[in-house]
Protein backbone atom coordinates (compact mmCIF):
# COMPACT_ATOMS: atom_id res chain seq x y z
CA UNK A 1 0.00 0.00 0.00
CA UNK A 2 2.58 2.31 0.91
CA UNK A 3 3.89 1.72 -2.80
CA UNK A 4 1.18 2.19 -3.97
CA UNK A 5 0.45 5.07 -2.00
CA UNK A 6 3.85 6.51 -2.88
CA UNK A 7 3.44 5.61 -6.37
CA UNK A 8 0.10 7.98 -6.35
CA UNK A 9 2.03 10.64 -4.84
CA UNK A 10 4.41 10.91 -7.56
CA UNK A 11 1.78 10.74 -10.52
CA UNK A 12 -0.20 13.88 -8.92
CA UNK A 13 3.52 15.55 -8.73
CA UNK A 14 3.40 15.20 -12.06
CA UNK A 15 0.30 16.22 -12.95
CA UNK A 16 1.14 19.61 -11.16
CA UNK A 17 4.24 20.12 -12.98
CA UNK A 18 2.49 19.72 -15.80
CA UNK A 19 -0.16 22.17 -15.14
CA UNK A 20 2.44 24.85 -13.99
CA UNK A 21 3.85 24.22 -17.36
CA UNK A 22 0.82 24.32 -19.02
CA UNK A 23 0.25 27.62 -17.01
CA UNK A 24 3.47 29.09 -17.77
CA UNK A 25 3.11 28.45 -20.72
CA UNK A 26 -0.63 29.90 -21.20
CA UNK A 27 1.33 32.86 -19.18
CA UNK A 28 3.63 33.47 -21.88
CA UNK A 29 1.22 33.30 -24.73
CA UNK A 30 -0.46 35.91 -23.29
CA UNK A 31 2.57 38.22 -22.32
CA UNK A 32 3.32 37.61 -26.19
CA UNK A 33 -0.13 38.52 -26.80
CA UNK A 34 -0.36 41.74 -25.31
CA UNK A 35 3.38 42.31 -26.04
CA UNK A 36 2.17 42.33 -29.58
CA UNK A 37 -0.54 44.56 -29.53
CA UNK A 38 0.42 46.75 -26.68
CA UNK A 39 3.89 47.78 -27.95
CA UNK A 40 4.35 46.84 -31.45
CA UNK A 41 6.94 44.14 -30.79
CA UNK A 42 7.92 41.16 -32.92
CA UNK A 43 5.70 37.88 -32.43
CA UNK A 44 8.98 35.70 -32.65
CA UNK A 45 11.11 38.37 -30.09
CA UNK A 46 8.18 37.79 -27.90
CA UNK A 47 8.46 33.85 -28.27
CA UNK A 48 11.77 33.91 -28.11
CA UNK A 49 11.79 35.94 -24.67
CA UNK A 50 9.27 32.91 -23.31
CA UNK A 51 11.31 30.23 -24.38
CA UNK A 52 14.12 31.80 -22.80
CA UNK A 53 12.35 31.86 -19.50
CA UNK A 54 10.76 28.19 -20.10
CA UNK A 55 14.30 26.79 -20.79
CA UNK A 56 15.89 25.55 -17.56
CA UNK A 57 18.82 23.10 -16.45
CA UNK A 58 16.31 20.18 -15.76
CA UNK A 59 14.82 20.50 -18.95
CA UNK A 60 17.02 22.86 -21.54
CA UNK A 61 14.01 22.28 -24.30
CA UNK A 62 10.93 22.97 -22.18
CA UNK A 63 8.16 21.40 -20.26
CA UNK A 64 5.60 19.40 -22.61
CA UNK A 65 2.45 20.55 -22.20
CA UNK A 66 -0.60 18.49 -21.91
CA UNK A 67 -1.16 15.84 -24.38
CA UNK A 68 -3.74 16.00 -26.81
CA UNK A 69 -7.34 14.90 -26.59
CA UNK A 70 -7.26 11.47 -28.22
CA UNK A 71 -11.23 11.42 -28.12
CA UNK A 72 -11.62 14.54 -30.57
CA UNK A 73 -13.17 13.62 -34.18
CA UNK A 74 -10.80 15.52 -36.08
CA UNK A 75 -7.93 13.95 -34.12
CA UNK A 76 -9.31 10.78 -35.07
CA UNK A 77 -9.82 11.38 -38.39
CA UNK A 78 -6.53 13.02 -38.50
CA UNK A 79 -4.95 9.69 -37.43
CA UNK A 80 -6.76 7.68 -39.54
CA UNK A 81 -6.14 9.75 -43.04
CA UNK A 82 -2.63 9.63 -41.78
CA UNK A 83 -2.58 5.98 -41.48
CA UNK A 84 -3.79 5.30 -44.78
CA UNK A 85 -1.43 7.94 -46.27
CA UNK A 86 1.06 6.29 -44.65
CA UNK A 87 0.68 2.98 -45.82
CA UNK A 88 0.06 4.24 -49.33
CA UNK A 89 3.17 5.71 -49.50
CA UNK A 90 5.30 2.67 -47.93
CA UNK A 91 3.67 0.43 -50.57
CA UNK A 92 4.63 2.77 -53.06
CA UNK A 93 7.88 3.37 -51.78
CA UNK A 94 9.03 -0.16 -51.71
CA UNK A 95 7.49 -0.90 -55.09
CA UNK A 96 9.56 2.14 -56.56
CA UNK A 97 13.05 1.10 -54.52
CA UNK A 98 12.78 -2.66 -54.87
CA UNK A 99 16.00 -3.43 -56.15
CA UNK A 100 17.51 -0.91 -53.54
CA UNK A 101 16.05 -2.45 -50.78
CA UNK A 102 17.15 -5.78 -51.75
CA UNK A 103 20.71 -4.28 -51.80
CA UNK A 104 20.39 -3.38 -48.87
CA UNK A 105 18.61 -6.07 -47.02
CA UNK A 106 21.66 -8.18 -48.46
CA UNK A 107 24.43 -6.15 -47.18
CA UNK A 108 22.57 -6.06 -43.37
CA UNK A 109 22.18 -9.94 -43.66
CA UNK A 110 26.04 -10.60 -44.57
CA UNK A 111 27.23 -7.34 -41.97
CA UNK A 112 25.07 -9.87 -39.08
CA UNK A 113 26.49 -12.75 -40.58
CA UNK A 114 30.43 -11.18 -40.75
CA UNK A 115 29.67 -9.89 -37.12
CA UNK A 116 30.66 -12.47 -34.89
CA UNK A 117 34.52 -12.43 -35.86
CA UNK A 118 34.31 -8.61 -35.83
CA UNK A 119 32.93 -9.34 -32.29
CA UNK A 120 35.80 -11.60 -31.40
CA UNK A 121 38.69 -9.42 -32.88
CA UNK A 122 36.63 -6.23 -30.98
CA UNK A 123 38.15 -8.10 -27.34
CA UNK A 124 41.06 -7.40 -28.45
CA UNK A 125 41.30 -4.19 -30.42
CA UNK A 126 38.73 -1.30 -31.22
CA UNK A 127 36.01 -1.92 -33.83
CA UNK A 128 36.86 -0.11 -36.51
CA UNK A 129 40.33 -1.92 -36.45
CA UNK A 130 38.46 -5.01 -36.39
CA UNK A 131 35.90 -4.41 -39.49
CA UNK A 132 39.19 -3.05 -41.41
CA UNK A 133 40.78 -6.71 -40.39
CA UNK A 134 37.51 -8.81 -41.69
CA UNK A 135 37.39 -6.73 -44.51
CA UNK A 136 41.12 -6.52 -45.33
CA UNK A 137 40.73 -10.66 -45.08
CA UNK A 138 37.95 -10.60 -46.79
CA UNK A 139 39.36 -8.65 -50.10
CA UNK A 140 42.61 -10.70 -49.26
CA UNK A 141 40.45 -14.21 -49.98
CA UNK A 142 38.82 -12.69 -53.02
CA UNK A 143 41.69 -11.57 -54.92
CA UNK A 144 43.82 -14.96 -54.23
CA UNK A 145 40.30 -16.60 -55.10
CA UNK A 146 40.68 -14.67 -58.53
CA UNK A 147 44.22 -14.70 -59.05
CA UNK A 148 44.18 -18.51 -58.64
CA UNK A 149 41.53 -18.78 -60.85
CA UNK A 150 41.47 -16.42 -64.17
CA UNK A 151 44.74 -18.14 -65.52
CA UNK A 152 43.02 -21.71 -65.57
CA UNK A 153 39.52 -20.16 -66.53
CA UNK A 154 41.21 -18.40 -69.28
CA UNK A 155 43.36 -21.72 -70.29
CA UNK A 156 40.15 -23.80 -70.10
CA UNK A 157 38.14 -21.24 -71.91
CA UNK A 158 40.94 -21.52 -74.75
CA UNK A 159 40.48 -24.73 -74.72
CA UNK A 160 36.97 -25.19 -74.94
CA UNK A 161 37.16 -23.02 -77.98
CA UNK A 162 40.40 -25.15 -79.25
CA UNK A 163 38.17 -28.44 -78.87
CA UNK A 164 34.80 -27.14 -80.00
CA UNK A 165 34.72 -28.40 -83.41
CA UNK A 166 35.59 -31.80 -81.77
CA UNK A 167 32.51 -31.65 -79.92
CA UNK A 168 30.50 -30.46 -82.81
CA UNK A 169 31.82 -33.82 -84.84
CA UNK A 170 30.95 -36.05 -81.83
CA UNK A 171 27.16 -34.40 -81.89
CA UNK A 172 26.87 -34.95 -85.91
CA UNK A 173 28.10 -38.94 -85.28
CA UNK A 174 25.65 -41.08 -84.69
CA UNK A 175 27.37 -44.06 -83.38
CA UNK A 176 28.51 -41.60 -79.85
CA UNK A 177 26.01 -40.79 -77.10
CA UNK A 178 26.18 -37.18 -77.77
CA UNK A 179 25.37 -37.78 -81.31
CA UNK A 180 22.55 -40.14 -80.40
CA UNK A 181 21.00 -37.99 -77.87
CA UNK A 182 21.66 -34.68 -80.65
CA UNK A 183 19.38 -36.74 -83.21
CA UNK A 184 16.76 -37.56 -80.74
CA UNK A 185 16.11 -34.11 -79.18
CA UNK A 186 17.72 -32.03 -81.78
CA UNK A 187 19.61 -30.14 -79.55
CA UNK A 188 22.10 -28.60 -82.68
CA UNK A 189 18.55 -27.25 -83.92
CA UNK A 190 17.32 -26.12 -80.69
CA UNK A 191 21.38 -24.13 -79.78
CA UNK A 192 21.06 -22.62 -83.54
CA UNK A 193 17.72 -21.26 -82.91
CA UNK A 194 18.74 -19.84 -79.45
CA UNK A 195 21.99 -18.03 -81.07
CA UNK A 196 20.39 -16.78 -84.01
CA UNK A 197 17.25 -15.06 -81.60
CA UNK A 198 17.10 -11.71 -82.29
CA UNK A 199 19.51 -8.76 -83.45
CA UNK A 200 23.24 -9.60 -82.74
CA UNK A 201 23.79 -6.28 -81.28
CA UNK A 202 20.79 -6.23 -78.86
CA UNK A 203 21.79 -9.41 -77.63
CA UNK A 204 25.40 -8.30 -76.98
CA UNK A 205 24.32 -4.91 -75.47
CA UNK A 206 21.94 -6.65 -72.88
CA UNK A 207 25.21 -8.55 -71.74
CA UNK A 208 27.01 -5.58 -71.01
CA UNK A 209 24.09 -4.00 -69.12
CA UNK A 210 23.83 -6.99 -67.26
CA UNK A 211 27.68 -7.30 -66.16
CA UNK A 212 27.84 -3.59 -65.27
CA UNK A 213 24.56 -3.76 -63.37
CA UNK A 214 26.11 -6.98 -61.46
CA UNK A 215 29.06 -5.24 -60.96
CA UNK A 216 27.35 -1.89 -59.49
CA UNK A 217 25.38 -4.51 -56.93
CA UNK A 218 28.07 -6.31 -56.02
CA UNK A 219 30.18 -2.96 -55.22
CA UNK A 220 27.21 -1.47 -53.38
CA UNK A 221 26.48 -4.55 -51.20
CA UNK A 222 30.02 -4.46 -50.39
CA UNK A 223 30.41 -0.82 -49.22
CA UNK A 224 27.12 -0.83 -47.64
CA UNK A 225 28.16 -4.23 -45.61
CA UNK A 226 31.68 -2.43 -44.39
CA UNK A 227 29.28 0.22 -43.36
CA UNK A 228 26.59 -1.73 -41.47
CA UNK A 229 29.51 -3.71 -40.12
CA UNK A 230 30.86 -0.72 -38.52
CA UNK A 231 28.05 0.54 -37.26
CA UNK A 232 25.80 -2.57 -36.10
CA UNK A 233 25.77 -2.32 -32.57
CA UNK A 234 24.35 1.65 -33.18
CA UNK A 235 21.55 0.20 -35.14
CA UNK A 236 20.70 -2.69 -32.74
CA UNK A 237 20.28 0.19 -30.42
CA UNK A 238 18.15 2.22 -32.76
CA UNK A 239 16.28 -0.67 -33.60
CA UNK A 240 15.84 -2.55 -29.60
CA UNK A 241 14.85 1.77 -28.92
CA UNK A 242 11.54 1.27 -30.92
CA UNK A 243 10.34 -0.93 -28.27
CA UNK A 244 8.48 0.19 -25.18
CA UNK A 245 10.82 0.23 -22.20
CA UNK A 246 9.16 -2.00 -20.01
CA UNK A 247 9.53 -4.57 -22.97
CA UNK A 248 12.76 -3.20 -24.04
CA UNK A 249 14.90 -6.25 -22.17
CA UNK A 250 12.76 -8.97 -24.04
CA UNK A 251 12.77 -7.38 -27.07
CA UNK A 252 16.92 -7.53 -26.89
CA UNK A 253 16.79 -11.45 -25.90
CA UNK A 254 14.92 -12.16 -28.66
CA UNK A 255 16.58 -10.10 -31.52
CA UNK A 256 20.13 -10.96 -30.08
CA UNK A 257 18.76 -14.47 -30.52
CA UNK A 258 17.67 -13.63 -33.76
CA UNK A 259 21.28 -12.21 -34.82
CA UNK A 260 22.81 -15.41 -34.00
CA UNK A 261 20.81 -17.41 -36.29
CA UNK A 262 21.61 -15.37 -39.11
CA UNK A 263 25.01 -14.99 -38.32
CA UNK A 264 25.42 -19.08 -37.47
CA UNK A 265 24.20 -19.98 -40.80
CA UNK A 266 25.96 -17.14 -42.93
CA UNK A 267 29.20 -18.67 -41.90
CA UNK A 268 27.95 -22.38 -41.43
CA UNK A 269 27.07 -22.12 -45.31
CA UNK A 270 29.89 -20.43 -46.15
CA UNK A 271 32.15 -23.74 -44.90
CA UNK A 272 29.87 -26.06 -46.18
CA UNK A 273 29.96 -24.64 -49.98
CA UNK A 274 33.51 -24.53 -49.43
CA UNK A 275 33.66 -28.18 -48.69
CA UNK A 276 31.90 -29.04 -51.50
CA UNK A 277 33.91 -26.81 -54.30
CA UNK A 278 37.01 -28.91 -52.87
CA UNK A 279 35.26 -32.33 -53.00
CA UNK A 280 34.39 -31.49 -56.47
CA UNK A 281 37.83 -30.15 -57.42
CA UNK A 282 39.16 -33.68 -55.91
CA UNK A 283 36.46 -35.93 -57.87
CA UNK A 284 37.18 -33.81 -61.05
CA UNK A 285 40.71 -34.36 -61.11
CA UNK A 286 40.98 -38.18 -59.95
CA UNK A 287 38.52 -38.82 -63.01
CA UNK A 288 39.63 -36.72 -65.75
CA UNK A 289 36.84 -34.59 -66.63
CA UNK A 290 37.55 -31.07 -68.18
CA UNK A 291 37.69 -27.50 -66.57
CA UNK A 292 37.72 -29.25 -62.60
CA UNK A 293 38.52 -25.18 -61.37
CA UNK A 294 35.43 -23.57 -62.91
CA UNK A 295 33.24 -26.50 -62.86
CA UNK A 296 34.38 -26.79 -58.62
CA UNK A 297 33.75 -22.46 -58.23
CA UNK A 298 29.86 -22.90 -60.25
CA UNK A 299 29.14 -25.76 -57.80
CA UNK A 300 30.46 -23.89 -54.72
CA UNK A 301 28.54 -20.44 -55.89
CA UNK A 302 25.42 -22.59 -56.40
CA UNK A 303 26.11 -24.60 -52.97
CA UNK A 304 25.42 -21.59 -50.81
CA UNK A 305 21.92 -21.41 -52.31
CA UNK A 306 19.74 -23.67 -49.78
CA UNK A 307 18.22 -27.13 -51.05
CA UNK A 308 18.43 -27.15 -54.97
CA UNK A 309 21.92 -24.99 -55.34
CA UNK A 310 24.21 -28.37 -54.83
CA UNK A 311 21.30 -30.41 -57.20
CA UNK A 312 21.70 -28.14 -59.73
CA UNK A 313 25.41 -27.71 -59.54
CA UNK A 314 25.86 -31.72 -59.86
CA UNK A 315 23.33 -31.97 -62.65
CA UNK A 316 25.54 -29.58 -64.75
CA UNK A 317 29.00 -31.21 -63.89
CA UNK A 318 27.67 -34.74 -64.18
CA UNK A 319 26.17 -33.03 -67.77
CA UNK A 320 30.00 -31.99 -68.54
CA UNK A 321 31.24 -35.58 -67.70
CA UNK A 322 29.76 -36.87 -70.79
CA UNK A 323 32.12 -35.51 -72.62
CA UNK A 324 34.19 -37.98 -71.01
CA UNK A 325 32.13 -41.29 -71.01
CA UNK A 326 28.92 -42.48 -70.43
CA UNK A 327 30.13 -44.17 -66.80
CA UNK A 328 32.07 -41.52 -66.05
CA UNK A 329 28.89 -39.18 -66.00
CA UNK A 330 26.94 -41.99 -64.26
CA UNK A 331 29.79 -41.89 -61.58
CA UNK A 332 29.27 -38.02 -61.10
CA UNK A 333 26.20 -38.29 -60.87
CA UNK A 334 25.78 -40.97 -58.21
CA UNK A 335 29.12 -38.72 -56.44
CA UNK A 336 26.83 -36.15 -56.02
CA UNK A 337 23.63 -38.33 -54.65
CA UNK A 338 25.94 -39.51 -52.02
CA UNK A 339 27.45 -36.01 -51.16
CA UNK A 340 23.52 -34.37 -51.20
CA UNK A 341 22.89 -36.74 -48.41
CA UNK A 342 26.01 -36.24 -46.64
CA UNK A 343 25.27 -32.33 -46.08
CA UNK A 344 21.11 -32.79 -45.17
CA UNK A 345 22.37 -35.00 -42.89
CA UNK A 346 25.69 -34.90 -41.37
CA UNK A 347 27.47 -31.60 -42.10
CA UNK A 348 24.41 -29.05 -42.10
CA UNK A 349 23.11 -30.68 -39.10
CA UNK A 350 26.51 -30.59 -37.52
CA UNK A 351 27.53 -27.13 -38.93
CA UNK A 352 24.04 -25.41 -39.27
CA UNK A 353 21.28 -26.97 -37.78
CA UNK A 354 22.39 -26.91 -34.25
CA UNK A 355 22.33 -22.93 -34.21
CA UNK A 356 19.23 -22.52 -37.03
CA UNK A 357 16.84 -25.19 -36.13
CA UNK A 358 14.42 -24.94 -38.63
CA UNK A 359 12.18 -28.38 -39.70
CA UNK A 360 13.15 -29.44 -43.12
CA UNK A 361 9.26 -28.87 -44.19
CA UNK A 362 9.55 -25.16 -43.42
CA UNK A 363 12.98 -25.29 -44.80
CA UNK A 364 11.95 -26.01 -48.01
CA UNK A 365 8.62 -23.81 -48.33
CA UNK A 366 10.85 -21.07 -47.08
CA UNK A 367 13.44 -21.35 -49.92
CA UNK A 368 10.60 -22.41 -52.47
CA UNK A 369 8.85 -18.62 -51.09
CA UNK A 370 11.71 -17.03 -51.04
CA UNK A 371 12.87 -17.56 -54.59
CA UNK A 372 9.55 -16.78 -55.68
CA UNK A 373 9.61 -13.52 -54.78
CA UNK A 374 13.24 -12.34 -54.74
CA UNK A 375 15.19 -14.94 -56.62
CA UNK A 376 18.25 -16.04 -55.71
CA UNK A 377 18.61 -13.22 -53.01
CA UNK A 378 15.25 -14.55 -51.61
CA UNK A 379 16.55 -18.38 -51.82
CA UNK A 380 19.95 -17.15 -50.00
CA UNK A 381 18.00 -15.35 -47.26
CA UNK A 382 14.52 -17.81 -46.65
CA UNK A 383 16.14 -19.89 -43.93
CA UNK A 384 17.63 -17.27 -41.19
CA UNK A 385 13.88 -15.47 -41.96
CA UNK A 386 12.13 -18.32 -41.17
CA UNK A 387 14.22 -19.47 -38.28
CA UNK A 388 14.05 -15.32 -36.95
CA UNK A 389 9.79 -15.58 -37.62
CA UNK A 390 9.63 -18.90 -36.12
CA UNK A 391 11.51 -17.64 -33.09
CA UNK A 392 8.78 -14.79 -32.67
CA UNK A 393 6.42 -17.53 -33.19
CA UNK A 394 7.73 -19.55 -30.22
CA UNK A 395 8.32 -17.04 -27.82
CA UNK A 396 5.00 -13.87 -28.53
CA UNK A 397 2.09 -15.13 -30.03
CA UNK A 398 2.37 -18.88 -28.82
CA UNK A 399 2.57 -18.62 -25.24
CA UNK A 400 -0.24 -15.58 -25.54
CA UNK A 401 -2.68 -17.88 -27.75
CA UNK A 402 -1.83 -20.38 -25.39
CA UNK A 403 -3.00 -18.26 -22.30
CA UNK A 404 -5.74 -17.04 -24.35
């Protein structure tokens, strides 16, 4: 009681406050007032002069007054033309900056991901040292990634192009599976009528829009990750300050929860496409087939795409090992059955799952959503979403429906 008591005390201290600022301030407008039409003076010296007297050391910008009336029609119909001006405007605004946002939804999802080794580095050393470490590294990877392989893409590439007539005799022979599979589908036909599609020029200037505007994304996603690297623990603040205070402590459980999803399975599938470029590279090389470095970087680019990206990346090596022989390609092909199984069920349980812990049901409808409407960017980013909305799930609207 004598909480509560005190508790009363202290509301009806503020209530006077506010009505001494509410009458100082009623005060002032009418010193302004007659100020004004007394002795001529400015309206704004006159306010000027009252906020001077209203500012003081406990509160520099003023007392607020009294809220407003939230009962009042035209506040209500304010509010409500507001609300639907509002909306209007964010559906228009993220119809007209689509691609942007995506950009940038990317670059926040790899900044959370790249975060915990900033984190670790931060123990020792400030944080801006750190993201210039991660990113140095990170550059460091990428240009011995390239410099390793542009001389053998370049030498297979050559090659290809040296061989190419070879390969256009084997499709024209009957008596090899390339030929027999060329006369039953047609597939010279079918390439002919794909390069001779349209205007030449068209064709070629569509390419270069296409490299320039991957380019421009990939530079952008990279500045703008440095940037939300650096500053990501200002915008968890900015975001865990939207919350009400006396939900402000769950609200940081649950998103710092929520960051180490997304940053577990950023780096979990980082290591797991890298294991499977390498076993590819290996299989590649013990059995012959041509271009093992370009055909091991398409499968580890496509391996950090969730469920199909490795399926799709063996179909088109296994397609390449026909080139070499029929068994070989029926080799690859089984290689990559056995390897699909061996990361659902030992190395992205081992590496991912533990941290993510998402069923494989909603794993799958989450990439199969996700790719439908963002593409490959929704595909990469479907599993830390659905592991971050099935955490809210869990721990908000369960336990209330379950009280309910």
């Amino acid at each position: 009681m004598a909480n509560a008591a005190g508790a009363g005390d202290e509301r009806r201290a503020a209530e006077d406050r506010d009505d001494d600022a509410s009458a100082l301030a009623a005060e002032d407008t009418a010193a302004m007032a007659r100020a004004g039409l007394d002795h001529g003076a400015e309206p704004v010296a006159a306010a000027e002069d009252a906020a001077a007297r209203a500012s003081t050391d406990g509160a520099p910008l003023g007392r607020p007054g009294r809220p407003l009336d939230r009962r009042s029609p035209y506040l209500i119909g304010l509010l409500g033309a507001a609300g639907v001006a509002t909306t209007y405007g964010a559906i228009q605004l993220l119809s007209a900056g689509r691609e942007v946002l995506v950009l940038i939804g990317l670059s926040l999802f790899l900044a959370i991901g790249l975060d915990p080794p900033v984190r670790a580095l931060s123990r020792r050393m400030p944080r801006g040292l750190a993201v210039a470490v991660v990113t140095a590294g990170m550059l460091a990877v990428g240009a011995g990634f390239l410099a390793a392989a542009i001389p053998p893409l370049v030498a297979q590439t050559q090659q290809l192009i040296h061989e190419f007539p070879q390969y256009l005799h084997a499709a024209q022979d009957r008596h090899s599976l390339v030929g027999r599979l060329n006369a039953r589908f047609h597939l010279g036909q079918r390439a002919q009528q794909l390069a001779g599609a349209g205007d030449v020029g068209n064709r070629l200037l569509g390419a270069g829009r296409m490299v320039l505007g991957a380019t421009a994304g990939a530079l952008t996603v990279l500045v703008l990750t440095i940037y939300f690297l650096f500053d990501l623990p200002r915008v968890r603040r900015l975001i865990y300050r939207m919350f009400p205070h006396s939900r402000r402590p769950r609200a940081i459980l649950i998103g710092d929860e929520v960051f180490t999803k997304v940053g577990g399975f950023v780096l979990g599938n980082l290591i797991t496409s890298l294991i499977a470029g390498i076993g590819t590279f290996a299989w590649l090389l013990a059995f012959g087939v041509p271009y093992p470095l370009l055909l091991a970087l398409t499968v580890a680019l496509l391996d950090l795409i969730p469920v199909v990206g490795s399926t799709v990346g063996g179909i088109i090596v296994s397609l390449v090992a026909l080139t070499v022989s029929f068994p070989v390609a029926l080799a690859t092909g089984v290689f990559y059955g056995v390897f699909r199984l061996a990361e659902d069920y030992l190395l992205v349980p081992k590496i991912v799952g533990r941290v993510v812990e998402v069923p494989a049901t909603v794993t799958l409808v989450a990439v199969l959503l996700g790719a439908a409407v963002l593409g490959i960017v929704g595909a990469l980013v479907a599993i830390p979403v659905a592991a971050s909305i099935r955490i809210v799930l869990q721990e908000t609207v369960f336990p209330r429906l379950d009280r309910s």
